[in-house]
Structures are given as structure tokens and as C-alpha cells.
Protein backbone atom coordinates (compact mmCIF):
# COMPACT_ATOMS: atom_id res chain seq x y z
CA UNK A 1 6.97 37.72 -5.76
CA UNK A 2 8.08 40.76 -7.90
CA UNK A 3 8.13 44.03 -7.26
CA UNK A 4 4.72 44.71 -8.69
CA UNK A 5 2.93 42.51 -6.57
CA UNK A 6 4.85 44.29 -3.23
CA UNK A 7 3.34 47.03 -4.38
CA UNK A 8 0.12 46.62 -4.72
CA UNK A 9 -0.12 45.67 -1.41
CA UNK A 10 0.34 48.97 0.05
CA UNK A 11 -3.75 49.74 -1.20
CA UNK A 12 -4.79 46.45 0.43
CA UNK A 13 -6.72 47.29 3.42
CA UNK A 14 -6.37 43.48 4.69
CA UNK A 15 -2.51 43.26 3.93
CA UNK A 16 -0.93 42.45 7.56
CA UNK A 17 1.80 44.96 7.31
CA UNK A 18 1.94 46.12 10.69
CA UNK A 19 3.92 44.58 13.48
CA UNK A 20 2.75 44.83 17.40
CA UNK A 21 5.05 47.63 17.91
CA UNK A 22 4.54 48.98 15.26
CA UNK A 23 1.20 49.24 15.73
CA UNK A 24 1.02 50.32 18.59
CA UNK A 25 3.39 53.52 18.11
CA UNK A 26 0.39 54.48 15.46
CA UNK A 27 -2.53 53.89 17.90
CA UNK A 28 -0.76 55.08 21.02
CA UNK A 29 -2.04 51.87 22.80
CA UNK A 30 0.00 49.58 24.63
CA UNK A 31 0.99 46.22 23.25
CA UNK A 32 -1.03 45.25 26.11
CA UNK A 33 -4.03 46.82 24.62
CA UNK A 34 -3.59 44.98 21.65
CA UNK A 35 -3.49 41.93 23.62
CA UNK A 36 -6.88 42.41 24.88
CA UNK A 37 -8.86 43.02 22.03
CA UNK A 38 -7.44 40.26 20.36
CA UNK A 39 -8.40 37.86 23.09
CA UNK A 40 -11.90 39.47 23.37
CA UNK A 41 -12.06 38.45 19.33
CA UNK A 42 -12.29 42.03 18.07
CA UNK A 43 -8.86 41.48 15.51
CA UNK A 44 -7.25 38.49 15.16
CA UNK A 45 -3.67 39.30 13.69
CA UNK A 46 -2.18 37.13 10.92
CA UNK A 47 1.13 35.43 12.40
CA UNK A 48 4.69 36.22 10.18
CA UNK A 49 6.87 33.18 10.29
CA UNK A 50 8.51 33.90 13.17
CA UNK A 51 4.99 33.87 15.09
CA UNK A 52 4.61 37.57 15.41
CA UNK A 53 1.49 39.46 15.58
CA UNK A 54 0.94 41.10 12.00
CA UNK A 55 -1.66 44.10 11.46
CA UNK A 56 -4.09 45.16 8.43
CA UNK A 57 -4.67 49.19 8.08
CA UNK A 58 -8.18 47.54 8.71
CA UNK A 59 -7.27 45.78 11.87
CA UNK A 60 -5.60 49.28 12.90
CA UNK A 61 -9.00 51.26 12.23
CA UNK A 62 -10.61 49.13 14.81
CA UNK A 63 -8.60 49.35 17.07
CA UNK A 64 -8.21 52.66 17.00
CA UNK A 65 -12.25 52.92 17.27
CA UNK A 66 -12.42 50.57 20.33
CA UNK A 67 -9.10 52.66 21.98
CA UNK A 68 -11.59 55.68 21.35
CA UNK A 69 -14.30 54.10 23.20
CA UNK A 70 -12.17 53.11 25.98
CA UNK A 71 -10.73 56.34 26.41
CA UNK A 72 -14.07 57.97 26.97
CA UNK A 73 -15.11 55.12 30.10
CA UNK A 74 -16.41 52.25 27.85
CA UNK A 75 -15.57 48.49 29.35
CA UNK A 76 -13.14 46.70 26.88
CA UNK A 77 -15.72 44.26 26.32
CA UNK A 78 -18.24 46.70 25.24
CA UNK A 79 -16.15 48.28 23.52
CA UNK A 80 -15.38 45.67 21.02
CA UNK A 81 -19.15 44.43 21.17
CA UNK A 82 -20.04 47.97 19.90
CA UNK A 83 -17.06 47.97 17.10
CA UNK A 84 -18.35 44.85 15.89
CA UNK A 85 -21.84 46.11 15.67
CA UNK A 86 -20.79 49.18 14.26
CA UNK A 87 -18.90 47.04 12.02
CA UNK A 88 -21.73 45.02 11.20
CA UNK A 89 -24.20 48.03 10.70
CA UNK A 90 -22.04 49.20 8.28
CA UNK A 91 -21.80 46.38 6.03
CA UNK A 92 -25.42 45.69 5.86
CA UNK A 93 -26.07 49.21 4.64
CA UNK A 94 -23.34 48.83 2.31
CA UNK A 95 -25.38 45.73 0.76
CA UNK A 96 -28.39 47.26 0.94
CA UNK A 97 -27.14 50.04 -1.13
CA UNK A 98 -25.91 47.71 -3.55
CA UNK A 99 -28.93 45.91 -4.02
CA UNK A 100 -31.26 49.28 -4.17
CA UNK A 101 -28.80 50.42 -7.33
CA UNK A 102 -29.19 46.79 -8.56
CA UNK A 103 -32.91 46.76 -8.19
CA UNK A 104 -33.06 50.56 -9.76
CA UNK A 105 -30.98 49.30 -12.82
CA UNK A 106 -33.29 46.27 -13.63
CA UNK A 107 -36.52 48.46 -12.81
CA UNK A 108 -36.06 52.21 -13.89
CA UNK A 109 -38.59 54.47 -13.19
CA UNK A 110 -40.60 56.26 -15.64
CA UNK A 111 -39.50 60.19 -16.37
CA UNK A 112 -42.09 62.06 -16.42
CA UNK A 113 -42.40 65.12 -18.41
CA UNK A 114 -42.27 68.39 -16.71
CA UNK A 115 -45.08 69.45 -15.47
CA UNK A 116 -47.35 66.68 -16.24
CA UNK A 117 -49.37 64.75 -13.49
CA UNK A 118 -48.77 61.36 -12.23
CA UNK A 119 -50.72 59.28 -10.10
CA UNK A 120 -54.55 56.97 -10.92
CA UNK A 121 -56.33 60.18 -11.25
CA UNK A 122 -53.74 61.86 -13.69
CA UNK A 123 -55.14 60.73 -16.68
CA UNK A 124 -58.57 61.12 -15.33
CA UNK A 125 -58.41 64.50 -15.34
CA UNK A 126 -56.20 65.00 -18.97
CA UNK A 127 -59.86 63.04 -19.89
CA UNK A 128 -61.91 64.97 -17.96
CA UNK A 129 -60.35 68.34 -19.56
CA UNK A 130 -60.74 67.20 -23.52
CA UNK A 131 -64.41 66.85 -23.21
């Protein structure tokens, strides 16, 4: 690995850089809390050699949204079950973005000319006028 690659790694969202304790000094959650969302299947942290939890900056934004939700009364269980639909939510709109600026670029639509009518009775009425 050179130096380069190292690098790069600090913009990857899904690079596991972050140990437990690390981890949790950022969040302000106990280990413990980490612990629990990984069992309820929120995260699942990669593993270093040793067999030590490792974090994404990913991972780490949700669990800081599920800590959020369980600081204002939410069950740990919901809690994740909400992240994950949030989660979810999020990439579908994501796609569905990405296919409405697909769809636009195969199919634009017409530019009219200002002030000019559109619509079926548009050129009625431009035929209507002439005579």
C-alpha cells in the first residue's frame, strides 16, 4: 500500500477507521451503546486483525442518529428500525432522482417560445386567428 492509497481513504465514507473507543469519545455513547446497535443489526463493524471493532464515518452517522433518538425516549429497537428506514427512504429518493435526470436526458421537453400557447387547443386558436 503506498502512501497515496492511505490517503485516499480519509474521503471514503465506508473506510473502517474508527476503533470502539474511539468511537465512542466522538458520539459520546458508551461502548456499551455500540454494543447494542450492533447486535440489533443497525452497524455491523469490520473486525482489524486483532478482532477489534472498526468504524466507517458512515457507521458513525448512524449511530449518532439512533443515539439522537434514544436520547429523546425512543426504544433501542425502534430506534434502529427507524434509522434503517430513514436510511432506506433516503436511498430510494436518491434513485429516483437519478432515474428522473436519466429519463429527462433521453426525453427533453420541448422549449417553448415566450409567450406562445401550448396545449391541443393552442394551435386551434393560432388557426382560428389567421382566418
Amino acid at each position: 500500500m503506498t502512501a497515496d492509497d492511505t490517503y485516499g481513504r480519509l474521503d471514503d465514507d465506508d473506510y473502517p477507521a474508527y476503533t470502539m473507543g474511539r468511537a465512542a469519545e466522538m458520539l459520546g455513547p458508551t461502548q456499551g451503546f455500540l454494543r447494542a446497535i450492533g447486535e440489533a443489526r443497525l452497524i455491523t463493524p469490520l473486525r482489524s486483525a486483532g478482532g477489534h471493532r472498526r468504524y466507517s464515518r458512515y457507521q458513525l452517522r448512524i449511530a449518532a442518529r439512533a443515539r439522537e433518538l434514544v436520547d429523546q425516549g425512543t426504544p433501542i429497537e425502534a430506534a434502529c428500525r427507524i434509522v434503517i428506514l430513514e436510511d432506506q427512504l433516503e436511498e430510494a429518493q436518491r434513485t429516483n432522482a437519478e432515474y428522473r435526470r436519466a429519463a429527462e436526458s433521453a426525453h427533453p421537453r420541448p422549449q417553448l417560445e415566450p409567450g406562445r400557447a401550448c396545449g391541443p387547443s393552442a394551435g386551434l386558436r393560432a388557426l382560428g386567428s389567421g382566418a
